[in-house]
PDB file of N, CA and C in Angstrom:
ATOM      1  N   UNK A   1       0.861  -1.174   0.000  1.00  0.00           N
ATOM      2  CA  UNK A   1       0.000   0.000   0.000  1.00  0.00           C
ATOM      3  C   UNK A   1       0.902   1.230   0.000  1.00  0.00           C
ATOM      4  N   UNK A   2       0.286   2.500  -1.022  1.00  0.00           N
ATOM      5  CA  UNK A   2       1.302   3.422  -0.799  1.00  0.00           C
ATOM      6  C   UNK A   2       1.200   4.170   0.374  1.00  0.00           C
ATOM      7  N   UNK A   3       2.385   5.096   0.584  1.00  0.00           N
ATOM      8  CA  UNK A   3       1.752   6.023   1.919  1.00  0.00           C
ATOM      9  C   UNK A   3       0.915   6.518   2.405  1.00  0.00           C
ATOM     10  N   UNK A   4       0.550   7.425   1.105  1.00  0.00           N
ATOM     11  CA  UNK A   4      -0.853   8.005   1.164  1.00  0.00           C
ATOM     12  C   UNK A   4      -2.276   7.308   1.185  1.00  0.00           C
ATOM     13  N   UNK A   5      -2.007   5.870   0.921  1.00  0.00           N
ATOM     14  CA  UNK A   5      -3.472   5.594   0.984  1.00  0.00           C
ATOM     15  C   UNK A   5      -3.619   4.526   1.970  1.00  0.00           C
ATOM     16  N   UNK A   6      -2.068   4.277   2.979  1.00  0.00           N
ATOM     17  CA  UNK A   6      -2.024   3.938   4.010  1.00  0.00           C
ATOM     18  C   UNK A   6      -2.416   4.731   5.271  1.00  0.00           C
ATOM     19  N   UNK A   7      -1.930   6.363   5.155  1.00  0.00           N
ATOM     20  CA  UNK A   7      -2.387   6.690   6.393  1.00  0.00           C
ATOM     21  C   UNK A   7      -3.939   7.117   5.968  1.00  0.00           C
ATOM     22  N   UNK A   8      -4.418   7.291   4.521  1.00  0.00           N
ATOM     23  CA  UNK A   8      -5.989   7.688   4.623  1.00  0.00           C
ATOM     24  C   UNK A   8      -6.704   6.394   5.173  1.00  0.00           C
ATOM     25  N   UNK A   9      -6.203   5.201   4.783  1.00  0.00           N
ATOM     26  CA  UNK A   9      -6.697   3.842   5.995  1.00  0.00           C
ATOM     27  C   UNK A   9      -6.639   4.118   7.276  1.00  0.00           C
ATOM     28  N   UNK A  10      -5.612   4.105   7.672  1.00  0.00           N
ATOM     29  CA  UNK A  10      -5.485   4.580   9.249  1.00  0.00           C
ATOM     30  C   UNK A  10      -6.492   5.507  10.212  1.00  0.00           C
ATOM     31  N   UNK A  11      -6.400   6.755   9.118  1.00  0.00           N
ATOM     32  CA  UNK A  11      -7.439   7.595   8.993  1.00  0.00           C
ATOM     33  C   UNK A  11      -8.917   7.022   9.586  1.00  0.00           C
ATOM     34  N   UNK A  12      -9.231   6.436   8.546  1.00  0.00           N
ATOM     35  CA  UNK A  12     -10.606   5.770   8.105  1.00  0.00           C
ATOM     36  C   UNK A  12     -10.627   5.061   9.481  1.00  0.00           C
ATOM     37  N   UNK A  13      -9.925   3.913  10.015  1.00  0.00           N
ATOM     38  CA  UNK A  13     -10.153   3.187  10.922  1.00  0.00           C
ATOM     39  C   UNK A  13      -9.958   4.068  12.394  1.00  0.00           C
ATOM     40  N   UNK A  14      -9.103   5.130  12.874  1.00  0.00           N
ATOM     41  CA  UNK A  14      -8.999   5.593  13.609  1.00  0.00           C
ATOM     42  C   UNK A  14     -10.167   6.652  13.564  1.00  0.00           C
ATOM     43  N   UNK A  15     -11.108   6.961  12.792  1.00  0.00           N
ATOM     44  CA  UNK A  15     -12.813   7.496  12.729  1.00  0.00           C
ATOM     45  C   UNK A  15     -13.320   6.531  13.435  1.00  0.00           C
ATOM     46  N   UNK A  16     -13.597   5.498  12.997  1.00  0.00           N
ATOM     47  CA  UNK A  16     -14.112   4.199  13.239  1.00  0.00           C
ATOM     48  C   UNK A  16     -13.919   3.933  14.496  1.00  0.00           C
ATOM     49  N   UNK A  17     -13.164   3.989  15.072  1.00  0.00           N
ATOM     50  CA  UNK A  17     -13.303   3.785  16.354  1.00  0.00           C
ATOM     51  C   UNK A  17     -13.250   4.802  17.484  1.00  0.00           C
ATOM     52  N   UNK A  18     -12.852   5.949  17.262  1.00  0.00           N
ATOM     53  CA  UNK A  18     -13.229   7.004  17.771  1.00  0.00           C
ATOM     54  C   UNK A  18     -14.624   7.944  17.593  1.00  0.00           C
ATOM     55  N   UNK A  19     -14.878   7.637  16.570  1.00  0.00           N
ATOM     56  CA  UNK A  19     -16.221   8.239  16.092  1.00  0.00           C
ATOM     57  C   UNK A  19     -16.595  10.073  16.811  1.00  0.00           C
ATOM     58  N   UNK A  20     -15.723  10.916  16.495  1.00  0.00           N
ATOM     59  CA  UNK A  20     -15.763  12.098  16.592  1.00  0.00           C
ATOM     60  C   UNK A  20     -16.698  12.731  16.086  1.00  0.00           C
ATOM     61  N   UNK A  21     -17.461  13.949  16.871  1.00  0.00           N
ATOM     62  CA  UNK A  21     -18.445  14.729  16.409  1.00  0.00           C
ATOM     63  C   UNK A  21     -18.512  15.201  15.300  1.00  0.00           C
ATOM     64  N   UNK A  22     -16.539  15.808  14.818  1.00  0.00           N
ATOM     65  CA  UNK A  22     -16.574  16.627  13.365  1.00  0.00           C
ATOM     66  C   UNK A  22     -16.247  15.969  12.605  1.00  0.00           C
ATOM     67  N   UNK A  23     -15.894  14.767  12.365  1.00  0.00           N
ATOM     68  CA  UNK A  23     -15.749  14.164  11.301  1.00  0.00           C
ATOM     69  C   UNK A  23     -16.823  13.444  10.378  1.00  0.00           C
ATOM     70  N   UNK A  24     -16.055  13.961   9.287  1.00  0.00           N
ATOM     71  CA  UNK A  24     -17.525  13.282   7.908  1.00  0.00           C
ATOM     72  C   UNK A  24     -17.540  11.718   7.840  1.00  0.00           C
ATOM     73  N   UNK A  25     -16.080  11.444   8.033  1.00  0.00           N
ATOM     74  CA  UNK A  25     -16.197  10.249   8.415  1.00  0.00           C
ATOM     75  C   UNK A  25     -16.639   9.264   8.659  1.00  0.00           C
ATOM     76  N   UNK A  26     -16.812   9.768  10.189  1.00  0.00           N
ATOM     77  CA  UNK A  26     -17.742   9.110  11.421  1.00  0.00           C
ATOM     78  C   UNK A  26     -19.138   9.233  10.838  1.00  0.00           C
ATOM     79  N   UNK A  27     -19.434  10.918  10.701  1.00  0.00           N
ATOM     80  CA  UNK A  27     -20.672  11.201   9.728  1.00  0.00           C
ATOM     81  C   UNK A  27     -21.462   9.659   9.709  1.00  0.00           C
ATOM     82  N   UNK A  28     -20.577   9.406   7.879  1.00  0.00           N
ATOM     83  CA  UNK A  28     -20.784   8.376   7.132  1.00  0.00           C
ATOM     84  C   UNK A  28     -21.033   7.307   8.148  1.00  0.00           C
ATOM     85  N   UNK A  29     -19.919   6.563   9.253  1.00  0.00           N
ATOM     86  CA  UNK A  29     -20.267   5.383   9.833  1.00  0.00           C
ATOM     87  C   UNK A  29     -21.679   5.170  11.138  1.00  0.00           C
ATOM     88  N   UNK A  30     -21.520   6.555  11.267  1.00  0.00           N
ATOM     89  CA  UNK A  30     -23.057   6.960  11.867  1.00  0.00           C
ATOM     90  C   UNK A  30     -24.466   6.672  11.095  1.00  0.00           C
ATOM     91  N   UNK A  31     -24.300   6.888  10.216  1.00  0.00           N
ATOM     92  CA  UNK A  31     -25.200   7.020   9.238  1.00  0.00           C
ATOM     93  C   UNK A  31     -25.951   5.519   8.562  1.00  0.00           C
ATOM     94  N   UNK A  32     -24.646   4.883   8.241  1.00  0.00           N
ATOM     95  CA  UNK A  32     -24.984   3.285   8.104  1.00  0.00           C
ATOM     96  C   UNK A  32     -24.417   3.152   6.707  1.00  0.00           C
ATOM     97  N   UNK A  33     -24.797   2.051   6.318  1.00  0.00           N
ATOM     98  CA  UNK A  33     -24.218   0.843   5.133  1.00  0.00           C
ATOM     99  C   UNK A  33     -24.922   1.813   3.685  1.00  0.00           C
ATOM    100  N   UNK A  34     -26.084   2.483   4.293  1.00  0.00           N
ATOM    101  CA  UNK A  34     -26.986   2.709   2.525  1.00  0.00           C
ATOM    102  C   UNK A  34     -26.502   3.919   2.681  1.00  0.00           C
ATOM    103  N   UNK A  35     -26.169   5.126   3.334  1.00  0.00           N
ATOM    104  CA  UNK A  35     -25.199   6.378   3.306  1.00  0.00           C
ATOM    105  C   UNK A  35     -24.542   5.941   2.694  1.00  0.00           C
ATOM    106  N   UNK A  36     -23.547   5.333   2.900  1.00  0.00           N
ATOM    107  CA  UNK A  36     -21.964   4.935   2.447  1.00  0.00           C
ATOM    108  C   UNK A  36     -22.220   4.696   1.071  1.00  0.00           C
ATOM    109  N   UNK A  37     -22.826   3.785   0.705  1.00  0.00           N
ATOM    110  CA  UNK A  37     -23.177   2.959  -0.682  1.00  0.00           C
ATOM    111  C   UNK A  37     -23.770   4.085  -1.720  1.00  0.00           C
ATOM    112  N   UNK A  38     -24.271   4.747  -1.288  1.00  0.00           N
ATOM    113  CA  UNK A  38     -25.146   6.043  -2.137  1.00  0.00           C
ATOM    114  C   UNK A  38     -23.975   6.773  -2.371  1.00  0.00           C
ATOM    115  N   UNK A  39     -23.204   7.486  -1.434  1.00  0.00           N
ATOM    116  CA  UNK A  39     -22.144   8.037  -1.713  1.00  0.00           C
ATOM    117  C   UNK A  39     -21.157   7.550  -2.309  1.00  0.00           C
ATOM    118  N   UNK A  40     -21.051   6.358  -2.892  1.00  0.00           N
ATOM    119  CA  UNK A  40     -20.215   5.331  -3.714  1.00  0.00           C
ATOM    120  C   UNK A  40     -20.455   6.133  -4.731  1.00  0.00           C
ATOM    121  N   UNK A  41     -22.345   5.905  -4.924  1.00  0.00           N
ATOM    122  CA  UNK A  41     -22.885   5.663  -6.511  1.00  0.00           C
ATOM    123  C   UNK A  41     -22.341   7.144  -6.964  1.00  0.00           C
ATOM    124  N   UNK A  42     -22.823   8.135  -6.365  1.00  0.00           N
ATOM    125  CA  UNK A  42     -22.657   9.383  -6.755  1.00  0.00           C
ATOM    126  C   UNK A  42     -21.477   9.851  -7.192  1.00  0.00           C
ATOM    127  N   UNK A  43     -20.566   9.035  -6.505  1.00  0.00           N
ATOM    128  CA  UNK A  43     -19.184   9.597  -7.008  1.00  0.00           C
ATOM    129  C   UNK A  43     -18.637   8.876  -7.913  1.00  0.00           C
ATOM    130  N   UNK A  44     -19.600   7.615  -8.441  1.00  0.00           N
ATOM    131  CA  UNK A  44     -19.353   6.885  -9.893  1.00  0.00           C
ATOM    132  C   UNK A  44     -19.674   7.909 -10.742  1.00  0.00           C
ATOM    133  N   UNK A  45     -21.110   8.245 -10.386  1.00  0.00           N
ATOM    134  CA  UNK A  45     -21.632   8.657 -11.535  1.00  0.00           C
ATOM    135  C   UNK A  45     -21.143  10.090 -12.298  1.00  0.00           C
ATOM    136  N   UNK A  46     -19.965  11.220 -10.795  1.00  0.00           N
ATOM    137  CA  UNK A  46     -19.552  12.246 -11.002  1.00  0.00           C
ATOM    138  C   UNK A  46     -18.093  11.448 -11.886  1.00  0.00           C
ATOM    139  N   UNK A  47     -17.476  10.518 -12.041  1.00  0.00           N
ATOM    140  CA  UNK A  47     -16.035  10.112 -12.306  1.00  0.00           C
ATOM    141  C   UNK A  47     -16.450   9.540 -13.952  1.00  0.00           C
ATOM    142  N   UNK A  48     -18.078   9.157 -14.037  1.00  0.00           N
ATOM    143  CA  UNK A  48     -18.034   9.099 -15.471  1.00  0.00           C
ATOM    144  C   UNK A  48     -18.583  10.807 -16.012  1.00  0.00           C
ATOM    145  N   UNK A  49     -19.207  11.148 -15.538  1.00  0.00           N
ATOM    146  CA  UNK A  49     -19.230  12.713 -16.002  1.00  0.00           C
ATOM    147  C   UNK A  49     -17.850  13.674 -16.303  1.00  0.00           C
ATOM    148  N   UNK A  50     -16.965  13.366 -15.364  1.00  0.00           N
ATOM    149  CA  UNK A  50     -15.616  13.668 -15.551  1.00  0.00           C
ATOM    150  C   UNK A  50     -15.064  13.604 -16.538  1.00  0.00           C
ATOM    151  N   UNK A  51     -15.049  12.090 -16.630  1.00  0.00           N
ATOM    152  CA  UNK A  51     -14.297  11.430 -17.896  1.00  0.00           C
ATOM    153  C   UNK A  51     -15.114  12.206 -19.389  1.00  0.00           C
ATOM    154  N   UNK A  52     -16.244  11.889 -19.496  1.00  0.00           N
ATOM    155  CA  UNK A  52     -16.845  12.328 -21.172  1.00  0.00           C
ATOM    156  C   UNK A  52     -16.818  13.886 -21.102  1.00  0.00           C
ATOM    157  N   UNK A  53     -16.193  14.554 -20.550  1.00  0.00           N
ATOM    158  CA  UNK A  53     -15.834  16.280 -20.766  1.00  0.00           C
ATOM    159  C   UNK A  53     -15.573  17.175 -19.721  1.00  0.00           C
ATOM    160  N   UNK A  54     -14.629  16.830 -18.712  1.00  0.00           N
ATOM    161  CA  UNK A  54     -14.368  17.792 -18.037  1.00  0.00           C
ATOM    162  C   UNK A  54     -12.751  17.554 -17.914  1.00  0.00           C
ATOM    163  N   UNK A  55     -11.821  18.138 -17.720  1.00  0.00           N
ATOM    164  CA  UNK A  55     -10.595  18.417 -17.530  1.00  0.00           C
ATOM    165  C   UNK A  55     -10.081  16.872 -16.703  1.00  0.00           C
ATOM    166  N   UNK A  56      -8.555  16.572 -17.098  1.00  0.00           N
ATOM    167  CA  UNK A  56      -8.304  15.367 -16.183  1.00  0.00           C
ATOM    168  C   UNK A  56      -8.155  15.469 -14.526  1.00  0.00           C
ATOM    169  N   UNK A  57      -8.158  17.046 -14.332  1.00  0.00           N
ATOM    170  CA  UNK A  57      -7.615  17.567 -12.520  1.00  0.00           C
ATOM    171  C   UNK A  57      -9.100  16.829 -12.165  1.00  0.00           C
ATOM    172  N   UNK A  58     -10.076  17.137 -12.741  1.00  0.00           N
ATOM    173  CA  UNK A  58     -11.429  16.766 -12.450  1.00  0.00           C
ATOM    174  C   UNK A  58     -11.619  15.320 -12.243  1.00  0.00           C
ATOM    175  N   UNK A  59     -11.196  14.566 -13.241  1.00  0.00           N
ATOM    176  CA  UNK A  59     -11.419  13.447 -12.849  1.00  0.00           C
ATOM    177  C   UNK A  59     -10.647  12.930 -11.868  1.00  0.00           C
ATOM    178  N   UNK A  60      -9.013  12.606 -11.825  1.00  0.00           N
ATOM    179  CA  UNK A  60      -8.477  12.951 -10.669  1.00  0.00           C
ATOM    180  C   UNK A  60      -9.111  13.267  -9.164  1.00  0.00           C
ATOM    181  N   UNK A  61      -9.711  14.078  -8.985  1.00  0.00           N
ATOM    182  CA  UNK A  61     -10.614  14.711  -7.595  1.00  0.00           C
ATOM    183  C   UNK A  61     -12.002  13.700  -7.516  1.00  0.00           C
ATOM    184  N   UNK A  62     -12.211  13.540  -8.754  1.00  0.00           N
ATOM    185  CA  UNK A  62     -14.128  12.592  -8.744  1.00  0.00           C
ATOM    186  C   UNK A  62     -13.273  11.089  -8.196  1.00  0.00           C
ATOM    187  N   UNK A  63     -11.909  10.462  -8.845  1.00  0.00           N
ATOM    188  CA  UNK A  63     -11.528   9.173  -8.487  1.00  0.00           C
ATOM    189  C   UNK A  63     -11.006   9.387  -6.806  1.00  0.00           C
ATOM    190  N   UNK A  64     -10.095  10.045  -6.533  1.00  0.00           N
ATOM    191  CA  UNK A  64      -9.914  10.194  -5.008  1.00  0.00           C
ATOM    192  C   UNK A  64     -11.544  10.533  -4.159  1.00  0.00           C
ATOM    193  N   UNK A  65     -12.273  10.978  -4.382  1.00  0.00           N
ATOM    194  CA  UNK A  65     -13.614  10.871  -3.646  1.00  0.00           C
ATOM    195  C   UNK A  65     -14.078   9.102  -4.012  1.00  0.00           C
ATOM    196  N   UNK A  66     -14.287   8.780  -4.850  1.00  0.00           N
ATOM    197  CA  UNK A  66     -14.885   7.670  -4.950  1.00  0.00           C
ATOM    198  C   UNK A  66     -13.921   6.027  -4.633  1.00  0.00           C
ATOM    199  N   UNK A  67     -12.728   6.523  -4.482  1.00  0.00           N
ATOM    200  CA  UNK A  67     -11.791   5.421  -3.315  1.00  0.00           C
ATOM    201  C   UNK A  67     -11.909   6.194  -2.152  1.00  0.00           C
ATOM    202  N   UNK A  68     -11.771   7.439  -1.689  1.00  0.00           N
ATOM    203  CA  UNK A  68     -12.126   7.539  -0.402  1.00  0.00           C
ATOM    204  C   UNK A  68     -13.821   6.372   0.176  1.00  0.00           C
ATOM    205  N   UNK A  69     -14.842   6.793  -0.433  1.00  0.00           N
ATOM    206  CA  UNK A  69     -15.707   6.219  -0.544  1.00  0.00           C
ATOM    207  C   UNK A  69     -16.091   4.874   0.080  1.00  0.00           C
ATOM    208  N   UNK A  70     -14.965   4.393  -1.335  1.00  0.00           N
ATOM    209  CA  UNK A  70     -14.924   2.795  -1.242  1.00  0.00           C
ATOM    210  C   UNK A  70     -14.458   2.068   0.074  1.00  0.00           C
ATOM    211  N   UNK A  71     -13.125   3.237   0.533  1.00  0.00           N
ATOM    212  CA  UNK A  71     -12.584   2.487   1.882  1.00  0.00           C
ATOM    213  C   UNK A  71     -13.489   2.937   2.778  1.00  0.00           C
ATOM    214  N   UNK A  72     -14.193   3.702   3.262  1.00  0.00           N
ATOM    215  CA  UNK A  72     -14.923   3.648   4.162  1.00  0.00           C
ATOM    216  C   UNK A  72     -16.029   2.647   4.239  1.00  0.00           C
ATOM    217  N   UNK A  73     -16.406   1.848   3.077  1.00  0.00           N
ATOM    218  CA  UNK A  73     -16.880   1.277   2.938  1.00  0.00           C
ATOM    219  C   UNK A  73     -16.564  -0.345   3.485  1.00  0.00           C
ATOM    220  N   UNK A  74     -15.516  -0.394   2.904  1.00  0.00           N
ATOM    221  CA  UNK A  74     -14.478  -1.594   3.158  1.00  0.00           C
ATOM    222  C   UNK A  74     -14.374  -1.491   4.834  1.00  0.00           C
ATOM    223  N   UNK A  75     -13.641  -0.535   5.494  1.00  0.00           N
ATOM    224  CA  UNK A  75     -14.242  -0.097   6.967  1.00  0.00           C
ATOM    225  C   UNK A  75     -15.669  -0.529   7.633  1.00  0.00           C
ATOM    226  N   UNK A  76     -16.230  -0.404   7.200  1.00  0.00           N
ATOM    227  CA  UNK A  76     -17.656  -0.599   7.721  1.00  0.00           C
ATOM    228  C   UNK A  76     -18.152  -2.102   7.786  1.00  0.00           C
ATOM    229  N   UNK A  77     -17.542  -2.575   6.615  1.00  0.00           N
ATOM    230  CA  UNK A  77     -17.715  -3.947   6.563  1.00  0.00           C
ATOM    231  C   UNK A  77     -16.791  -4.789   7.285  1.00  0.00           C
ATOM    232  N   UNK A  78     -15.825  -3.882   7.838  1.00  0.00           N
ATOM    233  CA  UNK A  78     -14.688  -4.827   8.682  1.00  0.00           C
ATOM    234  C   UNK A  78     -13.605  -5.697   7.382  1.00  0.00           C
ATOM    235  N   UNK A  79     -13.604  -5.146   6.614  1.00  0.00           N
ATOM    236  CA  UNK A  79     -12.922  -5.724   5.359  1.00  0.00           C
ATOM    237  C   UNK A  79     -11.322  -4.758   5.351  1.00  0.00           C
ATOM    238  N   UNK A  80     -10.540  -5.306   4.445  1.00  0.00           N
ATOM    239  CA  UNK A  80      -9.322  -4.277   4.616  1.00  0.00           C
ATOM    240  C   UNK A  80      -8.739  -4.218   2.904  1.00  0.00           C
ATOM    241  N   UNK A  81      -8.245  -3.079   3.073  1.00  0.00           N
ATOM    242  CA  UNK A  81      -7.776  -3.078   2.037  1.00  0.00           C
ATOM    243  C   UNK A  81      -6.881  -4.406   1.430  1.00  0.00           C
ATOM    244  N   UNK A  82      -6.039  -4.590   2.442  1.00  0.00           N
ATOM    245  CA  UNK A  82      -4.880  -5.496   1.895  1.00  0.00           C
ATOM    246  C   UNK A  82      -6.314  -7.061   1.570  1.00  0.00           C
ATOM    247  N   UNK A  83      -7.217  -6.879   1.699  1.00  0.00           N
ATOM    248  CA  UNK A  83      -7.844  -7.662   0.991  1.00  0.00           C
ATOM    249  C   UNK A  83      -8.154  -7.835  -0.904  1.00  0.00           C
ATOM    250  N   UNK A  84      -8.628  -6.830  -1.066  1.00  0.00           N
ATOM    251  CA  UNK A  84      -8.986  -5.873  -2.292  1.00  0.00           C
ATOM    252  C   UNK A  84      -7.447  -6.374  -3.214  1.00  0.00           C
ATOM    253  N   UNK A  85      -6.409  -5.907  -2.159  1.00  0.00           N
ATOM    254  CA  UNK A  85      -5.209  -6.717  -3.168  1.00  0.00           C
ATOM    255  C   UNK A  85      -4.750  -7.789  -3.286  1.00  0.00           C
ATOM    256  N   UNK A  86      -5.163  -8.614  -2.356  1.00  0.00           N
ATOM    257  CA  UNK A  86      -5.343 -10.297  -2.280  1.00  0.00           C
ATOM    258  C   UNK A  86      -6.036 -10.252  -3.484  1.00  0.00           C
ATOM    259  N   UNK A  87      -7.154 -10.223  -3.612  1.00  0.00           N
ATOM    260  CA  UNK A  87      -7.759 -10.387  -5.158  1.00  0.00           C
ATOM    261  C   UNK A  87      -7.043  -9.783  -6.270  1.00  0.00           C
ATOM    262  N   UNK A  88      -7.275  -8.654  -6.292  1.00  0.00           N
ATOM    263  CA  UNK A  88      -6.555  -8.762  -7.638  1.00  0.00           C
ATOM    264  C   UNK A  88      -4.891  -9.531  -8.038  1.00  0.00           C
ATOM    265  N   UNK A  89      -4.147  -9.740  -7.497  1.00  0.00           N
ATOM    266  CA  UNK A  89      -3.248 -10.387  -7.425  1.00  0.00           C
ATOM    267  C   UNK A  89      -3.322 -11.867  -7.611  1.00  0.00           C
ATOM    268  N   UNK A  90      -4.579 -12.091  -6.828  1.00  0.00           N
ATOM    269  CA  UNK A  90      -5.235 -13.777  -7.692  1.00  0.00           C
ATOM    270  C   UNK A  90      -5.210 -13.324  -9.180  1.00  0.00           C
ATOM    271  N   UNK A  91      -6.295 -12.405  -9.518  1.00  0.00           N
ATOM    272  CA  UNK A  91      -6.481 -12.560 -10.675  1.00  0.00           C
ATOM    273  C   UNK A  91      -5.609 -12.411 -11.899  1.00  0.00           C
ATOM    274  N   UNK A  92      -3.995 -11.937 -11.470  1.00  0.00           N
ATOM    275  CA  UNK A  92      -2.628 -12.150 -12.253  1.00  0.00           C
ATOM    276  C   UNK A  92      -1.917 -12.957 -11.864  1.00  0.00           C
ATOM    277  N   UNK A  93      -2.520 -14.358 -11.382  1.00  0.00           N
ATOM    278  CA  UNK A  93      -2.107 -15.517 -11.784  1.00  0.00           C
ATOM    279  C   UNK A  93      -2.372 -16.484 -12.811  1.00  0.00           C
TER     280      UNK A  93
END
């Protein structure tokens, strides 16, 4: 995992168990499983809007929201990243 998307894990899980008032975070894990998942879709649907005509900084910003997303997601489910790369790594065998 690279740095950066090691400590935004860390991040993510240290919400998670602290569950702080100001964080969007927590927000999200407050909120539940269909928050999280909605906020997936939306930021699919902003990363294909991106892509068919808006600048690449744009898409860039729509893909970092929609892996932020995802790991909170992965969080919630008690899942981990270093899972996510267990698989694909099967699948280049």
């Amino acid at each position: 995992m690279s740095e950066t998307i090691d400590q935004l894990w860390q991040t993510i899980l240290q919400r998670h168990e602290e569950m702080p008032d100001d964080s969007y975070t927590a927000f999200l894990f407050r909120k539940g499983e269909n928050e999280i998942v909605k906020k997936i879709g939306e930021e699919a649907i902003e990363v294909i809007v991106a892509a068919k005509g808006e600048t690449e900084d744009r898409i860039i910003y729509e893909m970092a929201d929609l892996f932020y997303h995802s790991l909170v997601l992965l969080a919630a489910r008690g899942l981990t990243w270093a899972e996510v790369e267990e698989e694909l790594a099967r699948r280049f065998k």
